[in-house]
N, C-alpha and C. Protein backbone atom coordinates (compact mmCIF):
# COMPACT_ATOMS: atom_id res chain seq x y z
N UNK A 1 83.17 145.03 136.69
CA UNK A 1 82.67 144.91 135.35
C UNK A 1 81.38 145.71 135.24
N UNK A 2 80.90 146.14 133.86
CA UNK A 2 79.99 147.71 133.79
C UNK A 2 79.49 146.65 132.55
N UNK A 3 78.54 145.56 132.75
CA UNK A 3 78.19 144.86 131.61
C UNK A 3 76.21 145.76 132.44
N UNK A 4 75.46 145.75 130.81
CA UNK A 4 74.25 146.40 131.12
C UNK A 4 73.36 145.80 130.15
N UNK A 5 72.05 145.43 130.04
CA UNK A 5 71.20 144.98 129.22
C UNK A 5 70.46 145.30 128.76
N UNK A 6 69.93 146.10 128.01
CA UNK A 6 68.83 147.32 127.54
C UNK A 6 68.36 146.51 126.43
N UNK A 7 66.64 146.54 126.42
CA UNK A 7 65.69 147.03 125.23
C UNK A 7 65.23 147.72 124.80
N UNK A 8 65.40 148.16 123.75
CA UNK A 8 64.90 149.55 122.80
C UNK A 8 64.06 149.22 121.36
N UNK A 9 63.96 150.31 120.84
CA UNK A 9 63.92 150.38 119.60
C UNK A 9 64.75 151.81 118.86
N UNK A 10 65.77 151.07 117.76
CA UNK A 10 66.67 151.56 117.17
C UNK A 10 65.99 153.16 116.39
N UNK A 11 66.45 153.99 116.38
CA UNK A 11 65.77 155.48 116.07
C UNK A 11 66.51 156.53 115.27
N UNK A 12 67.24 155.46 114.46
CA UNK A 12 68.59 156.21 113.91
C UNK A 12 69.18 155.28 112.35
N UNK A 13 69.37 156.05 111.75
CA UNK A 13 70.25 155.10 110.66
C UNK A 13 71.27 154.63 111.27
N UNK A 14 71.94 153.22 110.60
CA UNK A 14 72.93 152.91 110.80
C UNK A 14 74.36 153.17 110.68
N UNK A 15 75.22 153.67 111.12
CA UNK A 15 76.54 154.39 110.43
C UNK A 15 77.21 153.36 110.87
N UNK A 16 78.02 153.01 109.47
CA UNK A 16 78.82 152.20 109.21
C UNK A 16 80.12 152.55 108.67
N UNK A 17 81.61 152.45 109.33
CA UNK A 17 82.54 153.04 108.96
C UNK A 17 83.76 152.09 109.31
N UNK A 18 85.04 152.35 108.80
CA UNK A 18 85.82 151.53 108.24
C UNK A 18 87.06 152.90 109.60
N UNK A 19 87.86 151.91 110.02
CA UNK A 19 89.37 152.41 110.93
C UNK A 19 90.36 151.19 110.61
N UNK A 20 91.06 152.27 109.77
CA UNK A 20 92.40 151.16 109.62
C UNK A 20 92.98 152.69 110.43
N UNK A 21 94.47 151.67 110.78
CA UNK A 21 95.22 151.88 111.65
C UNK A 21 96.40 151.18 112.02
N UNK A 22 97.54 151.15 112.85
CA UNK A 22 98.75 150.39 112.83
C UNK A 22 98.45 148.95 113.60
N UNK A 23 99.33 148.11 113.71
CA UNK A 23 98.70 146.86 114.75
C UNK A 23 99.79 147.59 116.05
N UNK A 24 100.42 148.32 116.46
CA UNK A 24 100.64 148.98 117.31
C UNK A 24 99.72 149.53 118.57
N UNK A 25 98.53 150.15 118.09
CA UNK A 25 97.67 150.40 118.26
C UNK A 25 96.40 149.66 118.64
N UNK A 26 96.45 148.88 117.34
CA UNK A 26 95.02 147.67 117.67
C UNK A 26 95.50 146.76 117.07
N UNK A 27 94.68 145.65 117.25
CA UNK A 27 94.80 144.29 117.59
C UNK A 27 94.80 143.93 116.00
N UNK A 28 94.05 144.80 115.27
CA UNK A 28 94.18 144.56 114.05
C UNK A 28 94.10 145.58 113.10
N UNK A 29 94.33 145.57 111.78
CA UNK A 29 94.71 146.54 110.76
C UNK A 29 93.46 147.18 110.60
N UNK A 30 91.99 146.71 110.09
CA UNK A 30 91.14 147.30 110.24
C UNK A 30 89.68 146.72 110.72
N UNK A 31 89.58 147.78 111.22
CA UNK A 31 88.43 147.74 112.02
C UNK A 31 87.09 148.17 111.55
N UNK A 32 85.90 147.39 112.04
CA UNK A 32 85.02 148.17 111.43
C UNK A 32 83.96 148.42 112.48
N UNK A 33 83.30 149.57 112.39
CA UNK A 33 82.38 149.84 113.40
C UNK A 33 81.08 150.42 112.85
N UNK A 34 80.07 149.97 113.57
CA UNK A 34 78.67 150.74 113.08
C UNK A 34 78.65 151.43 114.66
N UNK A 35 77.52 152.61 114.23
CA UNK A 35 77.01 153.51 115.09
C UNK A 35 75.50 153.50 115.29
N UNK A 36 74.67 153.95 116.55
CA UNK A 36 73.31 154.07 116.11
C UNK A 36 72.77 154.57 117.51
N UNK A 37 71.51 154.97 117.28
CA UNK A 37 71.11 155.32 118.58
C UNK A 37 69.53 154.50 119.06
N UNK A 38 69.38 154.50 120.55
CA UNK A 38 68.22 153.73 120.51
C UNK A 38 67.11 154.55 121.82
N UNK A 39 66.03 154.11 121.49
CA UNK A 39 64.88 154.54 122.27
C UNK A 39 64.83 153.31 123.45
N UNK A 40 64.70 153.48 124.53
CA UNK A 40 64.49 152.66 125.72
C UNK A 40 63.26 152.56 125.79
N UNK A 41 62.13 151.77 126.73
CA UNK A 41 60.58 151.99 127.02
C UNK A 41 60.20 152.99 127.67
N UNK A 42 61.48 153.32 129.12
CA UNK A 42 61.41 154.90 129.30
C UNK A 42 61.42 155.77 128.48
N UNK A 43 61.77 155.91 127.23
CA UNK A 43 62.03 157.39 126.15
C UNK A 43 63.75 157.96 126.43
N UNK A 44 64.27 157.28 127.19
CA UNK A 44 65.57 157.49 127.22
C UNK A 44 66.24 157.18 125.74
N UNK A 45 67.22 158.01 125.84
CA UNK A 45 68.14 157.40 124.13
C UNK A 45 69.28 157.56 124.29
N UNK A 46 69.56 156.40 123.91
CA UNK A 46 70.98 155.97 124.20
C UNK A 46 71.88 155.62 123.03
N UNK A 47 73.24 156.11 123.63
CA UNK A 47 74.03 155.69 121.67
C UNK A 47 74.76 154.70 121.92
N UNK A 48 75.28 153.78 120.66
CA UNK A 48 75.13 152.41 120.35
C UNK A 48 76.68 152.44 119.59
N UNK A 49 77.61 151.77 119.73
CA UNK A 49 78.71 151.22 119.12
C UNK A 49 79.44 149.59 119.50
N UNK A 50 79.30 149.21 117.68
CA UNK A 50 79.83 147.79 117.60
C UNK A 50 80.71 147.82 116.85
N UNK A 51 81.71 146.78 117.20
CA UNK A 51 82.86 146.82 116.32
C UNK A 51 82.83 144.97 115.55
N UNK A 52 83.40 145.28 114.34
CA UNK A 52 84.14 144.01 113.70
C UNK A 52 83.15 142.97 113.46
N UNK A 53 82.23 142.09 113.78
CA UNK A 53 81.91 141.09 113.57
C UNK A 53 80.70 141.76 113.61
N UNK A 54 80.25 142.21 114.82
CA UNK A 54 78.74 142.40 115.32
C UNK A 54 78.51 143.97 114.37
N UNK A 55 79.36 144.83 114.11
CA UNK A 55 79.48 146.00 113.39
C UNK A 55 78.45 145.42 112.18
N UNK A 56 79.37 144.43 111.45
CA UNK A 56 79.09 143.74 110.30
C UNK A 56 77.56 143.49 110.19
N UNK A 57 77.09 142.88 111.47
CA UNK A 57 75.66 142.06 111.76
C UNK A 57 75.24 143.27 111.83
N UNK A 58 75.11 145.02 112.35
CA UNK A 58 74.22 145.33 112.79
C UNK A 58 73.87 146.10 111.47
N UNK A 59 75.34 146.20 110.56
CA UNK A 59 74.51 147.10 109.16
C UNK A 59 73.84 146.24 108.54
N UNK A 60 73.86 144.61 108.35
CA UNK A 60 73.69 144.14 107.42
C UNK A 60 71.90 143.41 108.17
N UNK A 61 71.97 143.45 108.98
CA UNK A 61 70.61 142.87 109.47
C UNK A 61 69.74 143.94 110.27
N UNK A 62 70.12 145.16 110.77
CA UNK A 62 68.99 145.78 111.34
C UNK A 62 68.37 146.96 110.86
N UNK A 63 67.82 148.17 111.32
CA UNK A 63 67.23 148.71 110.50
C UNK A 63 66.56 149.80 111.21
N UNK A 64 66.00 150.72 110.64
CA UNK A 64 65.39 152.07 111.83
C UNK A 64 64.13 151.10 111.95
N UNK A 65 63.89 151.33 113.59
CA UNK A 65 62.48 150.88 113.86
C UNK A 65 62.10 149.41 114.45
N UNK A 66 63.68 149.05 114.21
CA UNK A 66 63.78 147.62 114.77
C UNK A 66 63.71 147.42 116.61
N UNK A 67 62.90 146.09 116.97
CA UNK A 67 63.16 146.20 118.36
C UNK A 67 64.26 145.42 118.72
N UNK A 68 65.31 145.59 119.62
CA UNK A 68 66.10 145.19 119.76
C UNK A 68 66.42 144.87 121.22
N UNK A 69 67.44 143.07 121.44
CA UNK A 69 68.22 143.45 122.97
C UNK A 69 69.48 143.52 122.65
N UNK A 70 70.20 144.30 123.96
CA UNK A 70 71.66 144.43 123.54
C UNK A 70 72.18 143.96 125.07
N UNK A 71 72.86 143.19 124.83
CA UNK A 71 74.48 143.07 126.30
C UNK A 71 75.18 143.61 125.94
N UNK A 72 76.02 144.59 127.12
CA UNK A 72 76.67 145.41 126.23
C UNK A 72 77.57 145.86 127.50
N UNK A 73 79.06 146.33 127.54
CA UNK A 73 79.62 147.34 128.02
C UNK A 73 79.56 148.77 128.24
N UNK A 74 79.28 150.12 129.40
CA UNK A 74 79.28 150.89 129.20
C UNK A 74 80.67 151.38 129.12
N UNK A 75 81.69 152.48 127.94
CA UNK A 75 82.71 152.36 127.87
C UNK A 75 82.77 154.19 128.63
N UNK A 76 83.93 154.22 128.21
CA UNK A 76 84.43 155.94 129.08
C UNK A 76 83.88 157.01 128.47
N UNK A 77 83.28 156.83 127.25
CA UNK A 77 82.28 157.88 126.68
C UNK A 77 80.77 158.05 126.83
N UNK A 78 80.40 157.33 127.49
CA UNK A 78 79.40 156.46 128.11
C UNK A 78 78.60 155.78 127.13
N UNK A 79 79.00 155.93 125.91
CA UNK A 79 78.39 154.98 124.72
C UNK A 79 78.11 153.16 125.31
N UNK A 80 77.23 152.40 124.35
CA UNK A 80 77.01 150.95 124.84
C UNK A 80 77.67 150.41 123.82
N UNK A 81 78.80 150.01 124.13
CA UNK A 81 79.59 148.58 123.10
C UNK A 81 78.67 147.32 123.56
N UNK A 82 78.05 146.94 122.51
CA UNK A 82 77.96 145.72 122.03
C UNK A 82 78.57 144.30 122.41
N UNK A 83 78.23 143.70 123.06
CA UNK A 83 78.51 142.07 123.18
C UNK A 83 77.65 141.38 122.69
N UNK A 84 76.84 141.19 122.52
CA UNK A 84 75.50 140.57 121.80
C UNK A 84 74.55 141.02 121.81
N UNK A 85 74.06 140.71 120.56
CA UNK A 85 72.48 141.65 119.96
C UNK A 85 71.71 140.49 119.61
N UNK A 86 70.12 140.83 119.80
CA UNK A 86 69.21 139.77 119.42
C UNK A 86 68.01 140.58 119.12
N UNK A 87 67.59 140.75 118.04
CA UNK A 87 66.17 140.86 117.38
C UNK A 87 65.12 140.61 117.83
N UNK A 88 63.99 141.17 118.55
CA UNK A 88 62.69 140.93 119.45
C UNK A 88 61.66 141.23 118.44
């Protein structure tokens, strides 16, 4: 398991976008995902993808400039999926 825990601050608008698609494919008809990128305390920056629930939470509650923690998966693009986010 490739689970990782990073604090940042968010350095990016939020992109928020909509994937429909077959249930062949995915688990469900549509999907929704936000995008974003974040500043580490090193100055590292790292990019950010959530899907469906937490997607939802991150357009509707966060914001450029926000500090943030994330649990998260690194996936095969080396992007950080999202398992839980919490506001610092």
């Amino acid at each position: 398991m490739n689970i990782c825990f990073l604090i940042g601050k968010i350095i990016s608008e939020i992109k928020y976008d909509f994937v429909i698609g077959n249930k062949k494919y995915f688990n469900k008809e549509k999907i929704t995902v936000a995008r974003f990128n974040i500043e580490l305390l090193n100055k590292s920056k790292i990019s950010i993808i959530a899907y469906n629930s937490i997607a939802d939470f991150c357009y509707q509650k966060l914001d450029k400039n926000y500090n943030i923690f994330i649990e998260g998966l690194i996936n095969t693009v080396g992007n950080i999926e999202i398992k839980n986010i919490k506001i610092i």
